[in-house]
C-alpha atoms as a PDB file:
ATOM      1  CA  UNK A   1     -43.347  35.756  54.205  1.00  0.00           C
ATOM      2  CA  UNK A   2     -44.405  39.581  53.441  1.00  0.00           C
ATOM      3  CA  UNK A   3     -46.669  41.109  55.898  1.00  0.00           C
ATOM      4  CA  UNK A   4     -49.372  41.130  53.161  1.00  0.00           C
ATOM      5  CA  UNK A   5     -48.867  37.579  51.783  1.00  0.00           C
ATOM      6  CA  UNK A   6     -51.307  35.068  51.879  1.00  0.00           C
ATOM      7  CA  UNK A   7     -50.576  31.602  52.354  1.00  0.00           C
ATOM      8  CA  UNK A   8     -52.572  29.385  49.569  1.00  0.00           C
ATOM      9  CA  UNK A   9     -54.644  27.511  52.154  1.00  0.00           C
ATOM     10  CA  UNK A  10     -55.883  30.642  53.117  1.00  0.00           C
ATOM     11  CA  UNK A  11     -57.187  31.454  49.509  1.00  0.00           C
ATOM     12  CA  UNK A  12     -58.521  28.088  48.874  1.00  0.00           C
ATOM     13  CA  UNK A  13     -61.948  27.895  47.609  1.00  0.00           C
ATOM     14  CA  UNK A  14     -63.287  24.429  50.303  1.00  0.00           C
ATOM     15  CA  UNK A  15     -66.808  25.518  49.271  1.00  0.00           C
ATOM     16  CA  UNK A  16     -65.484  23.155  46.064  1.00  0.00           C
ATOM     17  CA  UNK A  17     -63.712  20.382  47.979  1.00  0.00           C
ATOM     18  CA  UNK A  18     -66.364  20.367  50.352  1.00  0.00           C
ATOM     19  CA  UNK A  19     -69.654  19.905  47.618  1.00  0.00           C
ATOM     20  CA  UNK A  20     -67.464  16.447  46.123  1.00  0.00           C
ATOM     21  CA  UNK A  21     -68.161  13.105  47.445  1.00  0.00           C
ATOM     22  CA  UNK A  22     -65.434  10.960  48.343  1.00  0.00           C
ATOM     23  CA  UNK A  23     -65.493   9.231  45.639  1.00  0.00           C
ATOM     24  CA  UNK A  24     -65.111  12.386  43.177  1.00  0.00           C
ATOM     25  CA  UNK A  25     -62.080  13.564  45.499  1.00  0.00           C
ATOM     26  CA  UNK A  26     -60.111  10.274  44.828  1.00  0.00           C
ATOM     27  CA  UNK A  27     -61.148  10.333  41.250  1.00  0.00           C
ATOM     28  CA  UNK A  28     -59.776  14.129  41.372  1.00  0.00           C
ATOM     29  CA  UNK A  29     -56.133  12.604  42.773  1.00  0.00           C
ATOM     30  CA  UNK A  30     -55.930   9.682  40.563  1.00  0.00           C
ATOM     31  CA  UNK A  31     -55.953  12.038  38.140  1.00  0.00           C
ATOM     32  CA  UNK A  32     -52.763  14.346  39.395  1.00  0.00           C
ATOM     33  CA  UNK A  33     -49.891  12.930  38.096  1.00  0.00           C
ATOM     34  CA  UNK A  34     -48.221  14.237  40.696  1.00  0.00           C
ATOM     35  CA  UNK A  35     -50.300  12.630  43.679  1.00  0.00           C
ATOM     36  CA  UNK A  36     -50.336   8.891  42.323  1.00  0.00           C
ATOM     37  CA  UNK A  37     -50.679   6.281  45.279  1.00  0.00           C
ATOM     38  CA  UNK A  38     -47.556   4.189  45.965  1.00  0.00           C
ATOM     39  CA  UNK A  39     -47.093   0.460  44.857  1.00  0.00           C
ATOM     40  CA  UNK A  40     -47.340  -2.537  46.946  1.00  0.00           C
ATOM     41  CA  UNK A  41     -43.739  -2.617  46.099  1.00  0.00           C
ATOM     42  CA  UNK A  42     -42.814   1.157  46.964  1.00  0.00           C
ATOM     43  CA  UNK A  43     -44.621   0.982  50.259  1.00  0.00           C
ATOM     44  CA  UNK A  44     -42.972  -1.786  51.099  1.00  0.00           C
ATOM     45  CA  UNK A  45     -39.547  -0.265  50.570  1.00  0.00           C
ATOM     46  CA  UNK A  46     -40.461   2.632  52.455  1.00  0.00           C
ATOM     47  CA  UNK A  47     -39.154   3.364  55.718  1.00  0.00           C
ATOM     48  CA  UNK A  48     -40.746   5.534  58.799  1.00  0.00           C
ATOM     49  CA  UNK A  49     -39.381   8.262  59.500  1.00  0.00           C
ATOM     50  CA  UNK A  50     -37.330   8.206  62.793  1.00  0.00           C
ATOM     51  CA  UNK A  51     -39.200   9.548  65.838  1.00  0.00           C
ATOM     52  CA  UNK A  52     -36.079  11.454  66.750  1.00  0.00           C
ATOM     53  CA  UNK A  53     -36.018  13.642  63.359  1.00  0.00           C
ATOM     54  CA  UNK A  54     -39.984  14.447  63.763  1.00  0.00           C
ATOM     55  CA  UNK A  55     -38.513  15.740  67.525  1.00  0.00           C
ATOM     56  CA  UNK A  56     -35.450  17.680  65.107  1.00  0.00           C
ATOM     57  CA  UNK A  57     -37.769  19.319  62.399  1.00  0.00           C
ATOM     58  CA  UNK A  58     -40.597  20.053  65.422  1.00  0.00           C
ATOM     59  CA  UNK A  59     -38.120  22.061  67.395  1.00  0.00           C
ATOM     60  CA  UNK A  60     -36.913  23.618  64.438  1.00  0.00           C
ATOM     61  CA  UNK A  61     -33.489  22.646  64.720  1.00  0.00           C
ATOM     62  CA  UNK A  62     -30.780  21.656  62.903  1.00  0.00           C
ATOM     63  CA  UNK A  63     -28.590  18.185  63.184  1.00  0.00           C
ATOM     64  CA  UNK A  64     -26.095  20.006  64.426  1.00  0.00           C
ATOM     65  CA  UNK A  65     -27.768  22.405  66.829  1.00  0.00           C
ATOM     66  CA  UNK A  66     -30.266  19.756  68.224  1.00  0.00           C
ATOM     67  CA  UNK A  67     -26.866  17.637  68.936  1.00  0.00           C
ATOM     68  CA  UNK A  68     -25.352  20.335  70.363  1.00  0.00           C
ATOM     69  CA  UNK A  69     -28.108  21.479  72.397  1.00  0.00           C
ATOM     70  CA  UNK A  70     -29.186  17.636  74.394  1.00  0.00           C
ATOM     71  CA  UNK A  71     -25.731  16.297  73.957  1.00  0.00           C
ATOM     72  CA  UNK A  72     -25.337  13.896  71.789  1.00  0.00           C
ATOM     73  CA  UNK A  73     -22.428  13.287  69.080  1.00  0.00           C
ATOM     74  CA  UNK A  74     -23.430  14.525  65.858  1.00  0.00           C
ATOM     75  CA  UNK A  75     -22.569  11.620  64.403  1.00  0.00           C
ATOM     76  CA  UNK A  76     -25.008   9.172  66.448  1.00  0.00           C
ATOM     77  CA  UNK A  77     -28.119  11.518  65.417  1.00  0.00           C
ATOM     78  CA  UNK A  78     -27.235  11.513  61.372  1.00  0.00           C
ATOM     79  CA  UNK A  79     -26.887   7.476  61.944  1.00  0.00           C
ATOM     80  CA  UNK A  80     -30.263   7.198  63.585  1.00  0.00           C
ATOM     81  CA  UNK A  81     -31.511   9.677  61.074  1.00  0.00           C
ATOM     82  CA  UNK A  82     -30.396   7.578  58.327  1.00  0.00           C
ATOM     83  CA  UNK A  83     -31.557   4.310  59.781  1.00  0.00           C
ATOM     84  CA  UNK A  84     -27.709   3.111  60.000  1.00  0.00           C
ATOM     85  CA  UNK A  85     -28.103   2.027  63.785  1.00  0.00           C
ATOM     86  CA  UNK A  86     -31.151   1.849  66.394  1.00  0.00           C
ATOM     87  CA  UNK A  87     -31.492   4.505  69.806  1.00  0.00           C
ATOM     88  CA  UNK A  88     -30.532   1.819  72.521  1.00  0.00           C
ATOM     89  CA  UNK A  89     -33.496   1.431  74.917  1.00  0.00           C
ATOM     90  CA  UNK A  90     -31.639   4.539  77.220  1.00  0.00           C
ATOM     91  CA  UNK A  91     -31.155   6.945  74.126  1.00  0.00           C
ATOM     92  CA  UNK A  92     -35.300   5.806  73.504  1.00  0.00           C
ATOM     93  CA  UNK A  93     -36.151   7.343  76.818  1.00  0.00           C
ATOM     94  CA  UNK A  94     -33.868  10.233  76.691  1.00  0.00           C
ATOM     95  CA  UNK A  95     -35.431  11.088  73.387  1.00  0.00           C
ATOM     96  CA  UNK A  96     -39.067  10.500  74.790  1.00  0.00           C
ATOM     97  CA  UNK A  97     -37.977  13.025  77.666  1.00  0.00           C
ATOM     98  CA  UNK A  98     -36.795  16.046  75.235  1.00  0.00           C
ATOM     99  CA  UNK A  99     -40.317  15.585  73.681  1.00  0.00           C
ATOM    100  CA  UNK A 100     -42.056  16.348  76.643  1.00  0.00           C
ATOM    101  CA  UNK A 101     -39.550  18.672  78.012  1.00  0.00           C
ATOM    102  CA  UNK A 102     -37.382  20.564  75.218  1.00  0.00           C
ATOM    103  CA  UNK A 103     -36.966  23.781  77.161  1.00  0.00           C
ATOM    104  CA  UNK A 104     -36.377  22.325  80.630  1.00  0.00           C
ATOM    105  CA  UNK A 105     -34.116  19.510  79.500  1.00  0.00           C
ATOM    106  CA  UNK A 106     -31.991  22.418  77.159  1.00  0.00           C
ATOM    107  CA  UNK A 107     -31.752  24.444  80.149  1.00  0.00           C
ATOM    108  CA  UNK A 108     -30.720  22.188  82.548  1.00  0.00           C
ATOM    109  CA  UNK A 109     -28.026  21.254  80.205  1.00  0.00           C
ATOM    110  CA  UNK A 110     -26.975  24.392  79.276  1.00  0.00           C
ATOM    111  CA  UNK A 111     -26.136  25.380  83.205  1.00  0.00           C
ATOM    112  CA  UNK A 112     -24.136  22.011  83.615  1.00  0.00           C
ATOM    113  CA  UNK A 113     -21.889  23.187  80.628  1.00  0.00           C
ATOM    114  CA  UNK A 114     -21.819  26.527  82.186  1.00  0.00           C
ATOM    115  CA  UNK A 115     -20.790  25.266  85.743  1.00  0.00           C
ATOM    116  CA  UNK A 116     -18.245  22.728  84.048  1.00  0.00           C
ATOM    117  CA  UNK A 117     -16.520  25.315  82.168  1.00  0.00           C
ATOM    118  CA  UNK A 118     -13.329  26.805  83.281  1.00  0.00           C
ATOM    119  CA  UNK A 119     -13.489  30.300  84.772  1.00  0.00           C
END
């Protein structure tokens, strides 16, 4: 974003938002046909979104570099990504531990490769 740029919530008039009642703000929506509420159907069909992508996109990271960084196989983070298999109740915890500690767990992980590696 240019140094000058604003973001459009910071031009947003709330003075507006803020003088409607609730029941003119859903009134408002209802009548975006891009925000129309979901089905029965549709939100039953819907799925949550896996606790260990929320971790991915909050760090910033990519598949590949969150893999890379807390060691596990690419291909085990796409299929819990992509609800094709389940964390096991070890790969839960591990996950619960990067969200507390990202930096610590990265760095202690980072000086195992480096001691493991060949000189």
């Amino acid at each position: 974003m240019k140094k000058n740029a604003k973001k459009a919530s910071d031009t947003f008039d709330w003075s507006r938002a803020d003088a409607m009642s609730d029941e003119e703000i859903h009134a408002a929506a209802l009548a975006d046909p891009d925000a129309q509420p979901l089905t029965e159907e549709q939100a039953r069909q819907m799925k949550p979104v896996p606790r260990v992508k929320l971790l991915r996109v909050k760090l910033r990271l990519t598949q590949e570099q969150f893999a890379k960084r807390y060691g596990i196989p690419l291909s085990t983070l796409r299929d819990w990504e992509q609800h094709r298999s389940q964390p096991d109740q070890a790969a839960q915890s591990y996950i619960r531990v990067i969200e507390a500690l990202p930096g610590v767990i990265a760095h202690a992980l980072s000086k195992k490769r480096h001691h493991l590696e060949p000189a």
